[in-house]
Protein backbone atom coordinates (compact mmCIF):
# COMPACT_ATOMS: atom_id res chain seq x y z
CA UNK A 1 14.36 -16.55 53.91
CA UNK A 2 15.97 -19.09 56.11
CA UNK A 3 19.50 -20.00 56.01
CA UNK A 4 21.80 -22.27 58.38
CA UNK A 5 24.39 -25.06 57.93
CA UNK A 6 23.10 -29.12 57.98
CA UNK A 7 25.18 -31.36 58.87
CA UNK A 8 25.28 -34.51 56.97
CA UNK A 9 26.87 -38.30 57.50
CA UNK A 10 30.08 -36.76 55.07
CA UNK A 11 29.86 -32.92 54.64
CA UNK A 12 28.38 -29.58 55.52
CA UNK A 13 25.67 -27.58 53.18
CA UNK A 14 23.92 -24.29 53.70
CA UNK A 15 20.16 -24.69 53.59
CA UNK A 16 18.53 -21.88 52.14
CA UNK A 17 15.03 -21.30 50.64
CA UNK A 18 12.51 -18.55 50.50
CA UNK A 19 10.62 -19.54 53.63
CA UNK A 20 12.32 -19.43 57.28
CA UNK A 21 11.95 -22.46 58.88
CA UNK A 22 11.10 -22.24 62.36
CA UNK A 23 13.58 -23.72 65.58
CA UNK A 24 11.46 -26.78 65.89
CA UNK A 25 12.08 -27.39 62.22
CA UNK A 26 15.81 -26.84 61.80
CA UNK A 27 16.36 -28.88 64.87
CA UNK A 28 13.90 -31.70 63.38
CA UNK A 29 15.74 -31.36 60.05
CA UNK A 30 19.59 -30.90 61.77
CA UNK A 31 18.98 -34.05 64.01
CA UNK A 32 17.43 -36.44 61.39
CA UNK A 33 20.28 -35.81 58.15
CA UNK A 34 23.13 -37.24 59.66
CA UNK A 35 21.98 -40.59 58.62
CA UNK A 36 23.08 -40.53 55.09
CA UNK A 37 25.52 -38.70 52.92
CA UNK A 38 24.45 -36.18 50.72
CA UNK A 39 24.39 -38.35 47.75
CA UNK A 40 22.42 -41.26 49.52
CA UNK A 41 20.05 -38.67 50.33
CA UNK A 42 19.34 -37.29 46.79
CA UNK A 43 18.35 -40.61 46.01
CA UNK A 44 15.99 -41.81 48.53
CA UNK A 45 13.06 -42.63 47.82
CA UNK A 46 11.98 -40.92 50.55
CA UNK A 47 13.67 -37.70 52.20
CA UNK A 48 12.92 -36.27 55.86
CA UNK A 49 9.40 -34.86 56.22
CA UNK A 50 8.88 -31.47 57.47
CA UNK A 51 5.76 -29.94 58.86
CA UNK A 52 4.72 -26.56 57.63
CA UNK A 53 2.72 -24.06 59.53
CA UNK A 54 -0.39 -22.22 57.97
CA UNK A 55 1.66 -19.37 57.35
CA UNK A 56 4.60 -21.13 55.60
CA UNK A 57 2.32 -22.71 53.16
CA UNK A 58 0.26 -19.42 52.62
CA UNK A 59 3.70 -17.50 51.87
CA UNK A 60 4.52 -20.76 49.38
CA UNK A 61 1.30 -20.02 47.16
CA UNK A 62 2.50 -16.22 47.31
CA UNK A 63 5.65 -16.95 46.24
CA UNK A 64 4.56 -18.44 43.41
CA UNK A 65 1.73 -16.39 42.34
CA UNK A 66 4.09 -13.21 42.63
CA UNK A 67 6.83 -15.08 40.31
CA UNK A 68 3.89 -16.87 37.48
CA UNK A 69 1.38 -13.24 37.98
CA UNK A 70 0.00 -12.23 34.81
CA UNK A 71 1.61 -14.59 32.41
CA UNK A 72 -0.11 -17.16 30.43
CA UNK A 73 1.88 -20.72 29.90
CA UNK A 74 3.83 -20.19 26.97
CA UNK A 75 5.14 -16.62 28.24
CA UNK A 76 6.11 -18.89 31.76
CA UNK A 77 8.05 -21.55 29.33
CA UNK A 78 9.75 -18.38 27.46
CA UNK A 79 11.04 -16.84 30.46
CA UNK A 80 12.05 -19.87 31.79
CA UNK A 81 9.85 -19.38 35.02
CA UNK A 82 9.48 -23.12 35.21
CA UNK A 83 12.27 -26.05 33.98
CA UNK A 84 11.36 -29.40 34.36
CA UNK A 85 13.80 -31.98 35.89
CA UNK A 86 14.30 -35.37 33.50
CA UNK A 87 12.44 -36.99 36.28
CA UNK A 88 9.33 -34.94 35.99
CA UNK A 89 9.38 -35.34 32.35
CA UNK A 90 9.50 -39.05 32.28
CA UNK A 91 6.62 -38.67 34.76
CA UNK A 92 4.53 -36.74 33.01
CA UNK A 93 5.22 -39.21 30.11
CA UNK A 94 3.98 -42.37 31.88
CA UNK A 95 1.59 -40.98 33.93
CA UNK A 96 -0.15 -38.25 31.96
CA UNK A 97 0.40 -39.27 28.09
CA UNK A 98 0.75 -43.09 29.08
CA UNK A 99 3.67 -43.92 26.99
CA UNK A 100 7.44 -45.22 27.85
CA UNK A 101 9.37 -42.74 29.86
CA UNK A 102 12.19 -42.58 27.37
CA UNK A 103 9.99 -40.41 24.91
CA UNK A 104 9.24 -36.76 26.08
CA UNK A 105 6.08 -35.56 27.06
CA UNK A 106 3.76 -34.02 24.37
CA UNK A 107 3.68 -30.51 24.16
CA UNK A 108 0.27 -29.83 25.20
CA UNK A 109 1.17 -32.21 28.44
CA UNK A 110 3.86 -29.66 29.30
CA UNK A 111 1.44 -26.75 29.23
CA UNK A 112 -0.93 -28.75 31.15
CA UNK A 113 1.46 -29.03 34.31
CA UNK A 114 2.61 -25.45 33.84
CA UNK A 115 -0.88 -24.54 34.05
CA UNK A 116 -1.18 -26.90 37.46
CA UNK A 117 1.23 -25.21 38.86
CA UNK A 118 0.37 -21.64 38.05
CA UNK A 119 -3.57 -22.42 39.33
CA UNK A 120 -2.52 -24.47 42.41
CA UNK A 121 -3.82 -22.64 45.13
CA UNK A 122 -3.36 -25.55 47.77
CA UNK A 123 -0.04 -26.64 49.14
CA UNK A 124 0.48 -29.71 50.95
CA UNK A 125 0.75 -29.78 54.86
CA UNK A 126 3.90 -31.28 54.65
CA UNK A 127 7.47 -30.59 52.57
CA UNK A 128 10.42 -32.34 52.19
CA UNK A 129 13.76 -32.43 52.23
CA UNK A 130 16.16 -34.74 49.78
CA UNK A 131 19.83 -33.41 50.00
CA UNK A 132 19.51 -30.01 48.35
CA UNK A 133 19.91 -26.89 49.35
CA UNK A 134 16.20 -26.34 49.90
CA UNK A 135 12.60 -28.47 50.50
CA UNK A 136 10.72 -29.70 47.63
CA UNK A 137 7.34 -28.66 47.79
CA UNK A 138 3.32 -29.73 46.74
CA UNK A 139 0.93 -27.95 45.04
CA UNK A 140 -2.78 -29.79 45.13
CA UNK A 141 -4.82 -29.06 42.43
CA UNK A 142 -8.76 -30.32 41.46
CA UNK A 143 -9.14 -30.36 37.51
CA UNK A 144 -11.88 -32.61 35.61
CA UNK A 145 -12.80 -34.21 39.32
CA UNK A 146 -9.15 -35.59 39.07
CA UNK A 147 -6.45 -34.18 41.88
CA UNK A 148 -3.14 -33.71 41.12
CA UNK A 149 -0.12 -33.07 42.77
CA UNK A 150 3.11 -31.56 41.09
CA UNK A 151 5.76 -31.19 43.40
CA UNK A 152 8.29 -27.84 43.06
CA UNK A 153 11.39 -26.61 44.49
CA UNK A 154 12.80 -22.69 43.93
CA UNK A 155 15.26 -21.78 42.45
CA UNK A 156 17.70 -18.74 42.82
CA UNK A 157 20.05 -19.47 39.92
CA UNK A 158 19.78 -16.26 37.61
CA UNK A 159 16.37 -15.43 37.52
CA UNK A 160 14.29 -16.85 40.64
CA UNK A 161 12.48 -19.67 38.94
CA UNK A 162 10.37 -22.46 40.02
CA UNK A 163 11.90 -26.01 39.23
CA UNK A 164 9.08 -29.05 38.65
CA UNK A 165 10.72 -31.95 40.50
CA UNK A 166 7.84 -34.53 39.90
CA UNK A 167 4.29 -34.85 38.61
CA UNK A 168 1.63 -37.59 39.87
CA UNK A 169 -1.89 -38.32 40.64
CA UNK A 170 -3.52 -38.46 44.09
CA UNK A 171 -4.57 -41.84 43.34
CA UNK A 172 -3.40 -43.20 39.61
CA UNK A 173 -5.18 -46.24 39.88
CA UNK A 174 -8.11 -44.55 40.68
CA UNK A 175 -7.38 -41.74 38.04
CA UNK A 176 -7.34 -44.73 35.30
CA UNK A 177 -10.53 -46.36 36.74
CA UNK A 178 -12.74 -43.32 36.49
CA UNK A 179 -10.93 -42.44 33.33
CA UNK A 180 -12.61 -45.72 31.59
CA UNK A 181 -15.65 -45.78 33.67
CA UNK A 182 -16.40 -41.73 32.61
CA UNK A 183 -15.47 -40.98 29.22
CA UNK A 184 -16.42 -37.60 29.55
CA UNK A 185 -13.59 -37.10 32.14
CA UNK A 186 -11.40 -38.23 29.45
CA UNK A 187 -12.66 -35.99 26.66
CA UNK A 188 -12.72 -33.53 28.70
CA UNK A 189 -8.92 -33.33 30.05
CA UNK A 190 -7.95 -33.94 26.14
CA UNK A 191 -10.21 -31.16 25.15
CA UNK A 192 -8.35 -28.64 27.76
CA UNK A 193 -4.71 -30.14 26.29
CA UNK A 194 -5.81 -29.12 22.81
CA UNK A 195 -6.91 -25.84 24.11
CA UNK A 196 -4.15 -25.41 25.10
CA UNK A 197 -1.73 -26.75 22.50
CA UNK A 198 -3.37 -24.47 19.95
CA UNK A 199 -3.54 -21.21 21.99
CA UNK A 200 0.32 -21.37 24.10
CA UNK A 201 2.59 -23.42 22.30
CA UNK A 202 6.17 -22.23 21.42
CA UNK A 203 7.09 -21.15 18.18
């Protein structure tokens, strides 16, 4: 756990997350936020990057896999493990079910990512940090010969609970290449969403 004040262009907040950061890191994150407010931050495209060490990102996965152990997707969704932001929603709308971001993912989408997350046993070299209280965070994950990275943040509020900031592909140009040059790829990843649909859905 790692906990100290930032100091930002109008205000003060208390970073804290479930990994310490290191003095390198506070003073990299400390020196670089006092360029924008809070509120400019949160809506950068881009936040500050921070480096983790092969430790951080090992006790990241274990984090995880100690909060999601022994639960299948729909018991995850029914404890509330994982919430999903609006912006990961409309991202898994365009980019996984390929339809306008103002209709919600499909069911069996949502179980997909859940299941991305709760598989992921690679997490990105580097994290980053966008005006919250904490860094946001990328699981890497290989399914169907297609990577994907969902990117998490944790939460404290109540239960400890992961929160799915955004979902994408490695490469989504390439993902919709070898998705019409290899319709097996295709059939595949809708075979595994209707596994899925019909074994974890809600009631």
């Amino acid at each position: 756990m790692s906990e100290f004040v930032i100091q930002t262009k109008n205000g003060n907040i208390v970073f804290l997350d479930v990994i310490a950061l290191n003095e390198d890191q506070q003073i990299h994150l400390s020196s670089s936020c006092t360029q924008c407010t809070l509120q400019e931050w949160r809506v950068r495209e881009t936040g500050i990057k921070i480096a983790l060490t092969f430790n951080q990102r090992n006790l990241i996965l274990q984090y995880k896999n100690n909060l999601l152990c022994c639960k299948n997707e729909k018991a995850i969704l029914g404890e509330g493990l994982i919430i999903f932001t609006v912006h990961s929603q409309e991202r898994m709308a365009i980019r996984i079910d390929n339809r306008d971001k103002s209709k919600p993912p499909k069911p069996e989408t949502v179980l997909l990512v859940v299941k991305l997350v709760s598989e992921s046993q690679d997490v990105d070299e580097e994290a980053e940090w966008k005006g919250y209280h904490n860094l946001a965070y990328t699981l890497i994950h290989q399914v169907i010969r297609v990577t994907f990275k969902v990117t998490i943040s944790f939460e404290t509020i109540g239960n400890s609970h992961i929160k799915v900031i955004t979902v994408s592909n490695d490469h989504i140009d390439d993902l919709m290449i070898s998705l019409g040059e290899l319709p097996n790829v295709k059939s595949e990843l809708a075979r595994l969403k209707k596994e899925l649909l019909n074994r974890n859905i809600p009631d």
